[in-house]
Each structure stands twice: as C-alpha cells, then as structure tokens.
Protein backbone atom coordinates (compact mmCIF):
# COMPACT_ATOMS: atom_id res chain seq x y z
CA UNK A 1 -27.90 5.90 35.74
CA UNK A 2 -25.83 8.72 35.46
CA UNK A 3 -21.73 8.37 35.19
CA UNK A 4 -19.37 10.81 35.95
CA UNK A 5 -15.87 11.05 34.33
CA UNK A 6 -13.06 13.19 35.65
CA UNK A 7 -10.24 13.54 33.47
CA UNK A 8 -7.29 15.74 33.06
CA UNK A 9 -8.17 17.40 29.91
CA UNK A 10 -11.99 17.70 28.82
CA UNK A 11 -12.74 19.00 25.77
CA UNK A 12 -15.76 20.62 25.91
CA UNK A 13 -17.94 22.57 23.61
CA UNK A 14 -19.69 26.24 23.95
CA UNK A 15 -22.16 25.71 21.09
CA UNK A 16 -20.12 27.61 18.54
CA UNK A 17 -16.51 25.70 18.89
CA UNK A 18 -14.58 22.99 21.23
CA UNK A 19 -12.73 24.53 24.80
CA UNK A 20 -10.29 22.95 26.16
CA UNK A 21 -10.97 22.18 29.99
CA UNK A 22 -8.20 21.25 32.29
CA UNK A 23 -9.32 18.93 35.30
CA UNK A 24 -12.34 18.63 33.64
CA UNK A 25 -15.51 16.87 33.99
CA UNK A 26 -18.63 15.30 32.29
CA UNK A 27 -21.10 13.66 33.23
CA UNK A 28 -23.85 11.51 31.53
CA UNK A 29 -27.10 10.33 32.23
CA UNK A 30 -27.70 6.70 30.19
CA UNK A 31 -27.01 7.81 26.60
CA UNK A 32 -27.25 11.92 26.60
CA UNK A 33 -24.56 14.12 28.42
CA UNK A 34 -25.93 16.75 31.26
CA UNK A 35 -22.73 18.51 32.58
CA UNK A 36 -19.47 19.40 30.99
CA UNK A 37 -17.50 21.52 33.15
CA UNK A 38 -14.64 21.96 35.69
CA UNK A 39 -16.96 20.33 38.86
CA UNK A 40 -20.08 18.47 38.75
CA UNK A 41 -22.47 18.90 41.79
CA UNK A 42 -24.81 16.15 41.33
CA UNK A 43 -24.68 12.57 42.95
CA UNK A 44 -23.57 10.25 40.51
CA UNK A 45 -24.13 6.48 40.58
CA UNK A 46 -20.29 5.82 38.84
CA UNK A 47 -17.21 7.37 38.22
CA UNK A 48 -14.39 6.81 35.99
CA UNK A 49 -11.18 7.94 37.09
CA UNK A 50 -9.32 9.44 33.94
CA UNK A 51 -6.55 10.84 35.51
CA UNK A 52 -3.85 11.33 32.88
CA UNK A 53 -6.42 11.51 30.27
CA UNK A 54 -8.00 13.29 27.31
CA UNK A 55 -11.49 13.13 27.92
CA UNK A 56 -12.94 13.67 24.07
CA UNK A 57 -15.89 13.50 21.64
CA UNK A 58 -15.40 10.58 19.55
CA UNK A 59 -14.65 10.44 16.28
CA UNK A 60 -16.78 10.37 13.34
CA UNK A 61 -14.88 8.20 10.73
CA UNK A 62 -16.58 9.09 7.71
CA UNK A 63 -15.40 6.88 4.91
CA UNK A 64 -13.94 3.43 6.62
CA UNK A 65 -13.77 0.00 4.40
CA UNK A 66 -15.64 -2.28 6.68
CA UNK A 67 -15.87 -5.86 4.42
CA UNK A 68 -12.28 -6.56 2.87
CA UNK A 69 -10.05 -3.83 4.41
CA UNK A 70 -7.55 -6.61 5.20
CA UNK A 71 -6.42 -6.93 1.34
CA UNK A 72 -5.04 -3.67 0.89
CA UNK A 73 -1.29 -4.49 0.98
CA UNK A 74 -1.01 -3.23 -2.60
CA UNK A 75 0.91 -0.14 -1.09
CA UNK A 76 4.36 -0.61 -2.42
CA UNK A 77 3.10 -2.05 -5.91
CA UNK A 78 1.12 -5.16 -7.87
CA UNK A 79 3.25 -7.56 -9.92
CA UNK A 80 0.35 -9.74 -10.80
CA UNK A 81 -3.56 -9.16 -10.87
CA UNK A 82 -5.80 -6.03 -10.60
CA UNK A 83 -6.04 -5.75 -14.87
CA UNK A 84 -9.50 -4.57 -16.62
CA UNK A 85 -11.09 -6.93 -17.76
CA UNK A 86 -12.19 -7.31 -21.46
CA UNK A 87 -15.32 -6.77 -22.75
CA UNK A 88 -16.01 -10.62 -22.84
CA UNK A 89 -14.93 -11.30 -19.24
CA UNK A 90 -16.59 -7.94 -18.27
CA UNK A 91 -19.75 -9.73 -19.48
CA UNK A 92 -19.54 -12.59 -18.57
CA UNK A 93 -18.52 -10.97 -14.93
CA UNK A 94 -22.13 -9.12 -15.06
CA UNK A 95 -24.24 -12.31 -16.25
CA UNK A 96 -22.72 -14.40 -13.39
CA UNK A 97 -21.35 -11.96 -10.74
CA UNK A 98 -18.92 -13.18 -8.43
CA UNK A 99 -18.80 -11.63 -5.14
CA UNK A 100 -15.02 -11.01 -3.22
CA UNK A 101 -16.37 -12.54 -0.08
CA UNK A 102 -19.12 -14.32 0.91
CA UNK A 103 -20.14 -16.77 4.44
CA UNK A 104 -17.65 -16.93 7.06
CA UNK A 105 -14.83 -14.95 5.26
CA UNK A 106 -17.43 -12.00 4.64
CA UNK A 107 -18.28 -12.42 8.71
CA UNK A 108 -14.69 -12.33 9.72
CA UNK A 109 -13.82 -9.35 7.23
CA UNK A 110 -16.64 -7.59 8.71
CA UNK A 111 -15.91 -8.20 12.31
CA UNK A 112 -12.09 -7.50 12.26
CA UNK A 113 -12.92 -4.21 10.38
CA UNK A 114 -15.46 -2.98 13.13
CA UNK A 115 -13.44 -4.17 15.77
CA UNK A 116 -10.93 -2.39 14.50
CA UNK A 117 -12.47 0.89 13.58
CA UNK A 118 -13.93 1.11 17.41
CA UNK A 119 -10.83 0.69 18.59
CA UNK A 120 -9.63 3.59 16.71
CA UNK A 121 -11.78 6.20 18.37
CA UNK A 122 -14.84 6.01 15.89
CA UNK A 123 -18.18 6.04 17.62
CA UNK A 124 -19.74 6.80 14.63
CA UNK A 125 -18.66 5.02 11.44
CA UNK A 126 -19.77 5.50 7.66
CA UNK A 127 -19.55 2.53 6.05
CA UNK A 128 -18.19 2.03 2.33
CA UNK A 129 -17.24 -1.41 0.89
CA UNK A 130 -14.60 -1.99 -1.43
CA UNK A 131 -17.65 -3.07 -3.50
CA UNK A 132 -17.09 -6.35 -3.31
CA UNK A 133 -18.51 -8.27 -6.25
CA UNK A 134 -17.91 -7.78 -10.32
CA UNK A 135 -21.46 -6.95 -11.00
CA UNK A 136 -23.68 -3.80 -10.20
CA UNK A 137 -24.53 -4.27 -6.88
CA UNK A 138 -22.77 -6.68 -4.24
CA UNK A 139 -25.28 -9.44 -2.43
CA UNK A 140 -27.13 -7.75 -0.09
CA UNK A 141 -25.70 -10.46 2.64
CA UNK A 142 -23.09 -8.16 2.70
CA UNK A 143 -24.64 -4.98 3.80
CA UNK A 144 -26.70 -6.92 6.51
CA UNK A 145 -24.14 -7.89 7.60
CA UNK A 146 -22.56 -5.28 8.48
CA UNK A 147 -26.05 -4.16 10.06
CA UNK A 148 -25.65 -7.23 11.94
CA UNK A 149 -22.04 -6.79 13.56
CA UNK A 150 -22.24 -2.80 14.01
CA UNK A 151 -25.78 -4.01 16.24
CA UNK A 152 -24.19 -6.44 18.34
CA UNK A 153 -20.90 -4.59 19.42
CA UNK A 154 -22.99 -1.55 20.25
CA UNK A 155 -21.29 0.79 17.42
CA UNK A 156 -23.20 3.97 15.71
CA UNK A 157 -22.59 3.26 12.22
CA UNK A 158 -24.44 4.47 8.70
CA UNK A 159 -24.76 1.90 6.33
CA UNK A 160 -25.44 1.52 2.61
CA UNK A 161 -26.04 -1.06 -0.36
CA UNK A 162 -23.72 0.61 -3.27
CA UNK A 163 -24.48 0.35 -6.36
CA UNK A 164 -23.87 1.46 -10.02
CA UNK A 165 -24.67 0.96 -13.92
CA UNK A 166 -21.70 0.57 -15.56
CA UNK A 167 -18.60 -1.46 -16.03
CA UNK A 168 -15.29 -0.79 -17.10
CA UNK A 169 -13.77 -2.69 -19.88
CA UNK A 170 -10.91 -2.95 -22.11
CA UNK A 171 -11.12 -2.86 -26.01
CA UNK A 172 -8.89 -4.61 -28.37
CA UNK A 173 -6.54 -1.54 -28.41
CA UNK A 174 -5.99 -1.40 -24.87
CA UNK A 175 -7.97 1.41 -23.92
CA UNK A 176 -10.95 1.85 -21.22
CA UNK A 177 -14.20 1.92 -22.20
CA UNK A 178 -17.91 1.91 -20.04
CA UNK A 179 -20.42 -1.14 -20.59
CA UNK A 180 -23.67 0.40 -19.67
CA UNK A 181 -26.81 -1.04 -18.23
CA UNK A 182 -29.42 1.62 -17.07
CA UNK A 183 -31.54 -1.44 -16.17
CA UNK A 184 -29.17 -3.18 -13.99
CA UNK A 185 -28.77 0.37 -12.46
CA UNK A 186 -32.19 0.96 -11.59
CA UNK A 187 -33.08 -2.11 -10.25
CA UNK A 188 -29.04 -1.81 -8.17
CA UNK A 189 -30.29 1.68 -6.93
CA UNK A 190 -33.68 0.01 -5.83
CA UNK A 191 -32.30 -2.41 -3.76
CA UNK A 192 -30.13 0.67 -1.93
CA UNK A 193 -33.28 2.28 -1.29
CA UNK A 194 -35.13 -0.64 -0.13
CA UNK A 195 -32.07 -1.30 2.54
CA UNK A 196 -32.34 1.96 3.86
CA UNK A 197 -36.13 1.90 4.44
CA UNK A 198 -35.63 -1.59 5.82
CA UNK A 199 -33.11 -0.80 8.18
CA UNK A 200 -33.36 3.26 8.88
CA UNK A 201 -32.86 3.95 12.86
CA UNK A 202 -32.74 -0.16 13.52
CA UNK A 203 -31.28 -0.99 16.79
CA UNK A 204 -32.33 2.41 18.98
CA UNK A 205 -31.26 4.59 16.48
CA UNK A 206 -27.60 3.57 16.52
CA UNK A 207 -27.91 1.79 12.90
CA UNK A 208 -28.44 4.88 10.51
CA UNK A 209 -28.17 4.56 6.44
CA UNK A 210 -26.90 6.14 2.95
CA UNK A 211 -26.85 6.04 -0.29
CA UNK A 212 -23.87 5.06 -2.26
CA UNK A 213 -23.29 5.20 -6.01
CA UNK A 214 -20.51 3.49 -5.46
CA UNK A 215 -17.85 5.94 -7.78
CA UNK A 216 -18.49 8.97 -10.24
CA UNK A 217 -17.06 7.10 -13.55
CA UNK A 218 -19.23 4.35 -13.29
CA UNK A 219 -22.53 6.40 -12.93
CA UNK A 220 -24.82 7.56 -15.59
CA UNK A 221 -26.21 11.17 -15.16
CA UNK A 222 -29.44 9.41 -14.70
CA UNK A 223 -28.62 7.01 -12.08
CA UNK A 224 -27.27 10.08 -10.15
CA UNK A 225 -30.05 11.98 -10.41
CA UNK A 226 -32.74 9.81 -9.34
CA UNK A 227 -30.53 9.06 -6.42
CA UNK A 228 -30.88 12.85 -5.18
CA UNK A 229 -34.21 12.38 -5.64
CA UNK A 230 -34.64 9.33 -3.73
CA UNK A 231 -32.48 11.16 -0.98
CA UNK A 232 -33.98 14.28 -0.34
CA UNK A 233 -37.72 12.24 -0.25
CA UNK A 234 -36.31 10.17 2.61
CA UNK A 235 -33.93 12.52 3.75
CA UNK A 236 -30.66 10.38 3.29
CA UNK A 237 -27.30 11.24 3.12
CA UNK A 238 -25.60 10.08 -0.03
CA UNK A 239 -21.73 9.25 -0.58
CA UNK A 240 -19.73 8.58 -3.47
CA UNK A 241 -16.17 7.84 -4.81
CA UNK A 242 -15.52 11.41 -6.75
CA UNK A 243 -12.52 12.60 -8.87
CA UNK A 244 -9.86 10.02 -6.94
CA UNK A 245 -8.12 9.43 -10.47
CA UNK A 246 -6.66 11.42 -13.17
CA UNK A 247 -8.32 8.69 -15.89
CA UNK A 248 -12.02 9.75 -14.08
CA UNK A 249 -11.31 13.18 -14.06
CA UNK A 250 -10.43 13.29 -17.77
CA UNK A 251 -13.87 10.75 -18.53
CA UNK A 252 -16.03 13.18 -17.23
CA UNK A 253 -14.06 15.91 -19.31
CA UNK A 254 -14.62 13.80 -22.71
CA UNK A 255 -18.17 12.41 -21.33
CA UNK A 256 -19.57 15.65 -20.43
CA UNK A 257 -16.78 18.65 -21.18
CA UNK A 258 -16.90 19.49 -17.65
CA UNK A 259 -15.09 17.80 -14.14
CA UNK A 260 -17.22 15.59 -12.28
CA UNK A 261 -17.63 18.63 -9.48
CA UNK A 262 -19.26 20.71 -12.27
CA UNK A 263 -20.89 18.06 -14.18
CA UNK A 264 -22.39 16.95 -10.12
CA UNK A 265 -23.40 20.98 -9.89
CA UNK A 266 -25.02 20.91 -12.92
CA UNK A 267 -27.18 18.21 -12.82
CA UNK A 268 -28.42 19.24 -8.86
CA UNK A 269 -26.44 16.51 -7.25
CA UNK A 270 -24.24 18.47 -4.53
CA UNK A 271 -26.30 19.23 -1.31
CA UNK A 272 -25.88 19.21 2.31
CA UNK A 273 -25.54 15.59 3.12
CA UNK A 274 -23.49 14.90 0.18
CA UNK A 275 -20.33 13.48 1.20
CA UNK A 276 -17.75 13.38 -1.58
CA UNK A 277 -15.01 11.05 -0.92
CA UNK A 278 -11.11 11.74 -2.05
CA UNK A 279 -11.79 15.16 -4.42
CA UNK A 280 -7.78 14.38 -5.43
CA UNK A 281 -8.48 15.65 -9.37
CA UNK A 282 -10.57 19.28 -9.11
CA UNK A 283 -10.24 22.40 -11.49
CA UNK A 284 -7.96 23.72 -8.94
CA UNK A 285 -5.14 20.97 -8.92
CA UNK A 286 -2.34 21.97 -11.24
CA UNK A 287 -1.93 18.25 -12.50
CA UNK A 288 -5.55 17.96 -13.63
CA UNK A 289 -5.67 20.90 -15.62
CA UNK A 290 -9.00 21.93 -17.12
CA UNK A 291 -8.93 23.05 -20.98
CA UNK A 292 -10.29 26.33 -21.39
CA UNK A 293 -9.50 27.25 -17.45
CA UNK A 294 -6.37 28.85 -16.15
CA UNK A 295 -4.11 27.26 -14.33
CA UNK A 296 -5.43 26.36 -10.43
CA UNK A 297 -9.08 27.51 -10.89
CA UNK A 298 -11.13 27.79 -7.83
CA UNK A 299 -14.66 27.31 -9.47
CA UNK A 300 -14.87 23.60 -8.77
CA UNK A 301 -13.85 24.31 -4.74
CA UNK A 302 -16.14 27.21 -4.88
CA UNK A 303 -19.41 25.06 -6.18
CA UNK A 304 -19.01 22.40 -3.16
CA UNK A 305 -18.78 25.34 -0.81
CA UNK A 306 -22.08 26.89 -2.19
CA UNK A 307 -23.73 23.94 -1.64
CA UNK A 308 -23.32 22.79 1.58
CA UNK A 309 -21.47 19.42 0.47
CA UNK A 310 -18.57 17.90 2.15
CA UNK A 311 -15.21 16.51 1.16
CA UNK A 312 -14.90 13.24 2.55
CA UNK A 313 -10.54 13.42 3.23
CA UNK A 314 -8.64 10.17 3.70
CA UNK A 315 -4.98 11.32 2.90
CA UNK A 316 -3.26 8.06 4.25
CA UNK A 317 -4.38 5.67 2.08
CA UNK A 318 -3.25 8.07 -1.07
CA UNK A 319 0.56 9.82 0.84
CA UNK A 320 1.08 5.74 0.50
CA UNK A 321 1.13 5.71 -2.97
CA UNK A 322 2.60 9.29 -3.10
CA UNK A 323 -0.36 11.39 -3.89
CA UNK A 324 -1.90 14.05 -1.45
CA UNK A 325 -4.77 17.14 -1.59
CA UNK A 326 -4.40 19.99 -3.25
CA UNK A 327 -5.12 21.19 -0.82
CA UNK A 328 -6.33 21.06 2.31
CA UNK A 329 -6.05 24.61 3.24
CA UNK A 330 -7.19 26.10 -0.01
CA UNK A 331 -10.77 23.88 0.48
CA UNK A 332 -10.76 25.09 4.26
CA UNK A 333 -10.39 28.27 3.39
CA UNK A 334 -12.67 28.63 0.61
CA UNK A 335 -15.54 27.42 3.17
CA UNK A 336 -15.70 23.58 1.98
CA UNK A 337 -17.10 21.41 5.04
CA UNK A 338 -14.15 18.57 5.66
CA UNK A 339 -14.61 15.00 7.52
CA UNK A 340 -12.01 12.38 7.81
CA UNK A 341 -11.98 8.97 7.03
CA UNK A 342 -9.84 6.17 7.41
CA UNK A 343 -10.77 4.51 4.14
CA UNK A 344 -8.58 0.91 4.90
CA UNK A 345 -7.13 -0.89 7.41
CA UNK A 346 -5.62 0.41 10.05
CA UNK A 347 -8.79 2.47 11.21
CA UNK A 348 -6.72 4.69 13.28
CA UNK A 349 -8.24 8.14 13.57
CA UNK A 350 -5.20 9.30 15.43
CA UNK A 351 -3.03 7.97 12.44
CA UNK A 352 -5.17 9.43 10.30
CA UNK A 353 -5.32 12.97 11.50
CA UNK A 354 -1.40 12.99 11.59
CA UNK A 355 -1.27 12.22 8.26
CA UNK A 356 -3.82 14.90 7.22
CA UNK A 357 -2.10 17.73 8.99
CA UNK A 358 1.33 16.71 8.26
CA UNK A 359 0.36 16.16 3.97
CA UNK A 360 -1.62 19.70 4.61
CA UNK A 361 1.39 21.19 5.32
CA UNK A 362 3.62 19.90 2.97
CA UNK A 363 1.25 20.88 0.33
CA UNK A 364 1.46 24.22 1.67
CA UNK A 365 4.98 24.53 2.61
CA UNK A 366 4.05 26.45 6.28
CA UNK A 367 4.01 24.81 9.59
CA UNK A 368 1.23 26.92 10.15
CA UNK A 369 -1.19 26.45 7.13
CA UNK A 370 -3.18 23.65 8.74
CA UNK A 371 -2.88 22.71 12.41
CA UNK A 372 -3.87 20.18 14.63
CA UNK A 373 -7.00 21.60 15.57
CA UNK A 374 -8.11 21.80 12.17
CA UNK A 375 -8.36 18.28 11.49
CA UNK A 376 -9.39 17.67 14.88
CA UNK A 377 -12.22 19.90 13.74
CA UNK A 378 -12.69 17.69 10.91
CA UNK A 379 -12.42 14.19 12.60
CA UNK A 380 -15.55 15.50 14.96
CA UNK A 381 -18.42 18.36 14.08
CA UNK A 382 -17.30 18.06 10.40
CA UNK A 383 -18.29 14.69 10.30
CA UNK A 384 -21.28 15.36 12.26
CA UNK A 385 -21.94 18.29 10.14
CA UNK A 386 -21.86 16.22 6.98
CA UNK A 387 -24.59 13.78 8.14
CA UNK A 388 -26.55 16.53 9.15
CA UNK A 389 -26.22 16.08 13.28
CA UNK A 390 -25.57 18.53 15.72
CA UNK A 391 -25.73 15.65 18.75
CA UNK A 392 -22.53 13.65 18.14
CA UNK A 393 -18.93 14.82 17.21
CA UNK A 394 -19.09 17.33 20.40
CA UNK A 395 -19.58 17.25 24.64
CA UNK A 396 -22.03 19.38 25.32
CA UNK A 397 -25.15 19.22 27.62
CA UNK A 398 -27.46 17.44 25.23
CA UNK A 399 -25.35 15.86 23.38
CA UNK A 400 -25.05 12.15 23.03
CA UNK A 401 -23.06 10.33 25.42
CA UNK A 402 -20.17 9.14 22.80
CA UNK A 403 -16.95 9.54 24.10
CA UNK A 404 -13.34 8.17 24.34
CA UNK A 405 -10.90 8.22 26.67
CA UNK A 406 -7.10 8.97 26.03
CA UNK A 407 -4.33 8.20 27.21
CA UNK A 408 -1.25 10.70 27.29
CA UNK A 409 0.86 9.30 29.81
CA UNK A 410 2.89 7.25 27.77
CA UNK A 411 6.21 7.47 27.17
CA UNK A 412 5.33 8.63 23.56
CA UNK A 413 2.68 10.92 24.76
CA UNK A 414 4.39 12.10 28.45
CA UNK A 415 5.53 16.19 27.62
CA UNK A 416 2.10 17.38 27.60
CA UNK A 417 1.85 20.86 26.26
CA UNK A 418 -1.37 20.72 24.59
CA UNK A 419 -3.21 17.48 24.59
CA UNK A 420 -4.71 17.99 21.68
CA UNK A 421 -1.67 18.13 19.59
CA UNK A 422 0.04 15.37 21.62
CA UNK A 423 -2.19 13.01 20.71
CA UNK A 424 -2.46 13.93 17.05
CA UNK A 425 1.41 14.74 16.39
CA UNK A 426 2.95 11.36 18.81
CA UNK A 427 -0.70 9.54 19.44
CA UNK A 428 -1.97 6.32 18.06
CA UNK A 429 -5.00 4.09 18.83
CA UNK A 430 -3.13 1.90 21.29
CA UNK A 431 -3.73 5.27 23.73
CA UNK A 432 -7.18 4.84 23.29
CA UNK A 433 -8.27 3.30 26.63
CA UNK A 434 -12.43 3.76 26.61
CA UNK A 435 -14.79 4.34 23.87
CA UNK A 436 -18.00 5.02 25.06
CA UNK A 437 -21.02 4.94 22.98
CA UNK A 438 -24.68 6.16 23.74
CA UNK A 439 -23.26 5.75 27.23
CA UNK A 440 -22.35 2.35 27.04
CA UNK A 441 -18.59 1.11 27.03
CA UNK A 442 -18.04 -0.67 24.19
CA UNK A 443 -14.04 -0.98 24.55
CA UNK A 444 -12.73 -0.95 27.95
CA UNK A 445 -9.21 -0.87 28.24
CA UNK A 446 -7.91 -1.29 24.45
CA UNK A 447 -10.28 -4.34 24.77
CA UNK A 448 -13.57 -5.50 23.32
CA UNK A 449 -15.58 -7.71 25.95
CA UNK A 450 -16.19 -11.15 24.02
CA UNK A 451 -13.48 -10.66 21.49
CA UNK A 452 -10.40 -12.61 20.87
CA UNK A 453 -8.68 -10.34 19.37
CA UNK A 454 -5.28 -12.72 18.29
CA UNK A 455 -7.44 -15.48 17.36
CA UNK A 456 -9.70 -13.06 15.08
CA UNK A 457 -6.64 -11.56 13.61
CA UNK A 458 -5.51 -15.13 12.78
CA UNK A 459 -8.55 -15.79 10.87
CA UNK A 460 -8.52 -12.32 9.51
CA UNK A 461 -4.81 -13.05 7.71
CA UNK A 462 -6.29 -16.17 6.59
CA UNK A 463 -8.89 -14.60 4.72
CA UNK A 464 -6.77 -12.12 3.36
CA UNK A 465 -4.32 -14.90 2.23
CA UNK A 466 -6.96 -16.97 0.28
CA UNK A 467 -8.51 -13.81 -1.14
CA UNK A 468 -4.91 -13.79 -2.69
CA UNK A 469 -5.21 -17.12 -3.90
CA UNK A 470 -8.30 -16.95 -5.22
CA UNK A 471 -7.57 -13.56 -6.87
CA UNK A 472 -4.18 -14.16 -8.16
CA UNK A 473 -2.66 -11.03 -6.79
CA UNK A 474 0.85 -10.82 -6.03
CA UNK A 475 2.71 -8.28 -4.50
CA UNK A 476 6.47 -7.55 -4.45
CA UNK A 477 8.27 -8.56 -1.21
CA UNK A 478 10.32 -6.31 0.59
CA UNK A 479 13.42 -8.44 0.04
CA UNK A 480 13.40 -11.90 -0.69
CA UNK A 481 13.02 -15.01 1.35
CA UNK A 482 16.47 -16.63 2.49
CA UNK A 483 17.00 -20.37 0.98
C-alpha cells in the first residue's frame, strides 16, 4: 500500500544533511519511504492532507524513564525520604530485594510512560528504568514488560535489563561507601545478556535491545569490561548513567585517580554504540576540577570524540534543579556525537529540545552558539547515529517510514518563519497530530486508538500516590492547604 503525505513543510534529507522542502511531499510504501520531494508522480492508494503542517522524521528519544516516570515530582525539593541506607539495611535490601513496582502498578507505569513518550514525537525510544528495585538487578517482569507494551502499541523501542555490582551505603560517620558483590554482578549482567538474545529484533524488528550498567559509581572495572565484551560479540549498544554527580565524579577520582571518561578510555569501554547519559561532571567543567589538570581541560571531551561514543543530553530534568552542560557547544564543537533524551515524565521532545538550545545558550552567553537546528540534529540522525542506524532519524528514499506530523497553525505556532524553529522555540507535543511508525499510525490526532487516556492518567496518579505512601517521600507544597 503506498501513502502519500502532502504537507506544507517537508523536511527532507540529501544523504549528507536535512533540507527543508516547502509544499512538500513523501510518500511511503508499507514501512520504507520511496519519494521525498516537491511532487510525487505515482498513484497512491491514500493521502493525508497535512496542510499547515511540518511533515518530519521522528524523533529518536534516547534516554526516556519508561517504568516509574510518574514519581519524579522531587523538582522543587525532598523533606522526607530518599536517605542512603546503612550498611545493615543496605544488606538486608540485597538479601531480600524489594522492587518499586511490581503487577498492575508496574503495567500502568509502563503504559502511561509509552503512551506518553509516542505522543511526544518518539518513534524510536531507548528505554532506561529508574532501576526499580534495591538489589542488583530489577525482576525481569519489568523489562518484559516493557517488551510487552512497546509490541502492542506498535512503538520502535530498545530495551534493556540494567544491572550492577555494587551498593551504596552509609558508615557510622555519615559518609558513602560501596558494598561490592562481583558475584551478584555477574550473574545481574547475565541475565542482561540473556534478555537481549531472548528478545533481539522481536516483533518485526521494531523491539531492538541494550545493555545497561545501570550508573558508573556502582560498577566495578570488571563488570564494565566484560560488558564491552559481551557487546561487541553480539553487536549491542550499551548505555550507562556517567559523571551526573559531583560525589561520582570525585569516586572515580579517589577509586581510580582519573574521571570516569578517562578511567572508561582506559579500560576500552567507549565505542561507537556507547551512549553515555548526562556527562554533567567532565575534566572540562570548571566546578569539577581535576587535580593535576588546568582549569577547563578538554582531554575528557576529546577521548569521547575519538571514539565514536555519544553523549546521551537530557538538560530538562537537570535546568530543574538548576544544573546545565558545560557545554553543549564546546562537545559539538570538539566532534562529540549528541542525542536527546527526555529522561522523565513529560516525554516531550519538543520541550525537550527548547530546553537544550535555550540552557546551550545560556551556558554560552550568544544567541548564536547553539541553534535550533542543532538540537534538531541531535533529537534525529544523532540518535540514529548513536545506535548505529542510518534508516530512522531522517526522510529519505529508503528510509523507514517513521514520521510525525506537526502542527503549526496554532495560535502559539501561527507566524511561521521557519518551521523548524517554530516548533522548537513556541512548540509542544499537543501540536503533534500523527506519529507514524514503520508506516503504521500509531497516534492519530493527539490520540492513541484503544486508549483512555483520562482514565489511565487517573490510575497513573494513583500509582504515583501509593508509591509515596509506601516510600515515605514527602515533598514540600507550593503553599499550604487552606483550613
């Protein structure tokens, strides 16, 4: 069957960079595009009128928190909950691990975060997890499930069983310390690998898979390298939480006497198809400042650049609690592949971008540093770059059919200069009309076909409110209830 879309603006793609193509068309043949261009001869058997709209590649959310998303209202503080645990409850937490959520709760989490994610523009998603349990490796219900959900509402989506060998814990003084249990780990890191081989290309090649030491501080150098070598022998991408704290960034420096980029370097870690998520702390930051290194050095930027890995950039999730990259420009520049990610909830790419520009170029003072095309850039072929594909992120003859439609004749969105930075600079998801994925609509009209989507966020805010029950967090309203 072969569809034909005509929109207002297309953007296309001449096999080096995207083109911008007004009146544009594309056409599709079940799940691979054959014609991008300004008029399409052929005879189709469909055709969407997108008058008014951005016809675009969609995006490629690279890090997105698809199993408790809906707790993260931490953003304006914690005043109970969220301490390290001591050694004795540590242990205790590994002999009998606990996971955050589990049966229905875990299915609702799930579905509310993939509903959510496709309807901010993602057509391909890679999946993290808050983790989800207090031992080394969550239940594997977890990942399946995610399997499970991304297979029935038609979503592209790389999935992964995280894992690690040690926990943090906190001594009688007060300060962090690192259980460790290279057993636990190994057996953890198995089960990743034996998910991946289980579920590699499921569902026509939609369902694709990582693997994911889960963060940097809580890996042993061994654990991390027997995880490259599990990678490159089934040719995986791997992803991990790297230098996102000043505390990590300062373990690895009294671990190891080196950052975690160069300490990753050293031991053969950083590839292509290493996606390294948040990068906040590097030798190049001024407020993670290396001993023995001047001030701002570049080496750390420079050793992800000369090995093909990719910074994995969610600046939302950290402008909240006032933090930001330094910088965005600087790892541009020095030839550092970049992908977005939404990290939690909301899965807005839109939002996202925004934010990613806009912190770019307050880090840089200059309007101009970064621009909107940049992180467009980023939210597309870099994320298909950093999973190694040259078929999605772009709409080009060939290409897979995975596009979304938006809408710029909103109010918000109505003095149309350049599409492209219309949508990023006053956009949001709610303009996001169509997603299309392997050539099959999966939202049509901001909607989901089979999905409630007030009574799922009901149950969603349920969850999340027994979660906080359960927990014990507490966070501090924004003014006080009225008696």
């Amino acid at each position: 069957m072969i569809t034909l879309i005509k929109g207002s603006w297309v953007v296309g793609h001449d096999g080096k960079s995207h083109r911008l193509i007004p009146d544009g068309e594309i056409a599709y043949e079940n799940d691979r595009i054959i014609y991008v261009g300004k008029h399409y001869d052929g005879n189709p058997d469909e055709t969407i009128n997108a008058k008014g709209n951005l016809v675009s590649p969609g995006f490629i959310n690279i890090h997105a928190v698809t199993s408790i998303c809906i707790t993260h209202f931490r953003i304006d503080g914690v005043t109970k909950g969220g301490k390290t645990p001591t050694k004795q409850q540590m242990l205790q937490n590994l002999e009998t691990p606990t996971p955050h959520l589990a049966g229905e709760d875990l299915k609702t989490s799930a579905l509310f975060s993939f509903v959510e994610l496709l309807k901010g523009g993602a057509t391909t998603i890679g999946e993290i997890t808050a983790f989800g349990t207090t031992g080394l490796q969550p239940p594997l219900e977890q990942a399946e499930e995610f399997v499970k959900i991304a297979s029935q509402l038609g979503a592209r989506a790389y999935i992964s069983h995280p894992y690690t060998d040690m926990k943090k814990y906190r001594n009688q003084g007060g300060e962090t310390e690192y259980h460790h249990d290279p057993e636990g780990g190994m057996k953890a890191l198995k089960a990743g690998v034996d998910f991946c081989k289980r579920y590699e290309g499921k569902h026509e090649n939609r369902i694709k898979t990582m693997l994911f030491p889960y963060m940097f501080d809580a890996c042993s150098t061994d654990l991390l390298k027997e995880t490259r070598k599990q990678a490159d022998q089934l040719k995986l991408p791997v992803h991990m939480h790297t230098a996102q704290y000043s505390a990590e960034y300062y373990e690895s420096l009294r671990r190891y006497g080196k950052t975690p980029i160069h300490h990753l370097h050293d031991i053969g870690f950083l590839a292509p198809k290493t996606i390294l998520t948040h990068l906040l702390y590097t030798s190049l930051n001024p407020a993670s400042q290396t001993p023995g290194l001047p001030l701002r050095d570049p080496r750390d930027i420079r050793m992800l650049a000369e090995t093909s890995a990719t910074l994995g950039h969610t600046p939302l999730v950290w402008a909240r609690i006032g933090q930001a990259l330094y910088s965005y420009a600087k790892f541009r520049d020095m030839g550092v592949n970049i992908a977005i990610g939404t990290d939690a909830w909301p899965m807005d790419m839109i939002m996202e971008m925004r934010s990613a520009v806009t912190t770019a170029k307050l880090m840089e003072r200059s309007r101009t540093a970064v621009t909107a095309a940049d992180v467009y850039n980023a939210a597309t072929l870099g994320g298909a770059k950093a999973l190694g594909r040259t078929d999605i992120g772009c709409l080009r003859e060939g290409a897979k059919a995975d596009i979304i439609l938006v809408n710029l004749g909103g109010f918000h969105t109505s003095l149309v200069d350049d599409p492209i930075k219309s949508m990023i600079y006053f956009g949001n998801q709610n303009d996001i009309e169509t997603v299309i994925i392997d050539g099959k609509i999966i939202v049509d009209h901001g909607a989901i076909p089979g999905i409630d989507l007030v009574e799922l966020s009901e149950k969603a805010n349920k969850v999340n409110q027994r979660w906080k029950k359960r927990t014990g967090y507490q966070y501090p309203p924004s003014f006080q209830p009225m008696d």
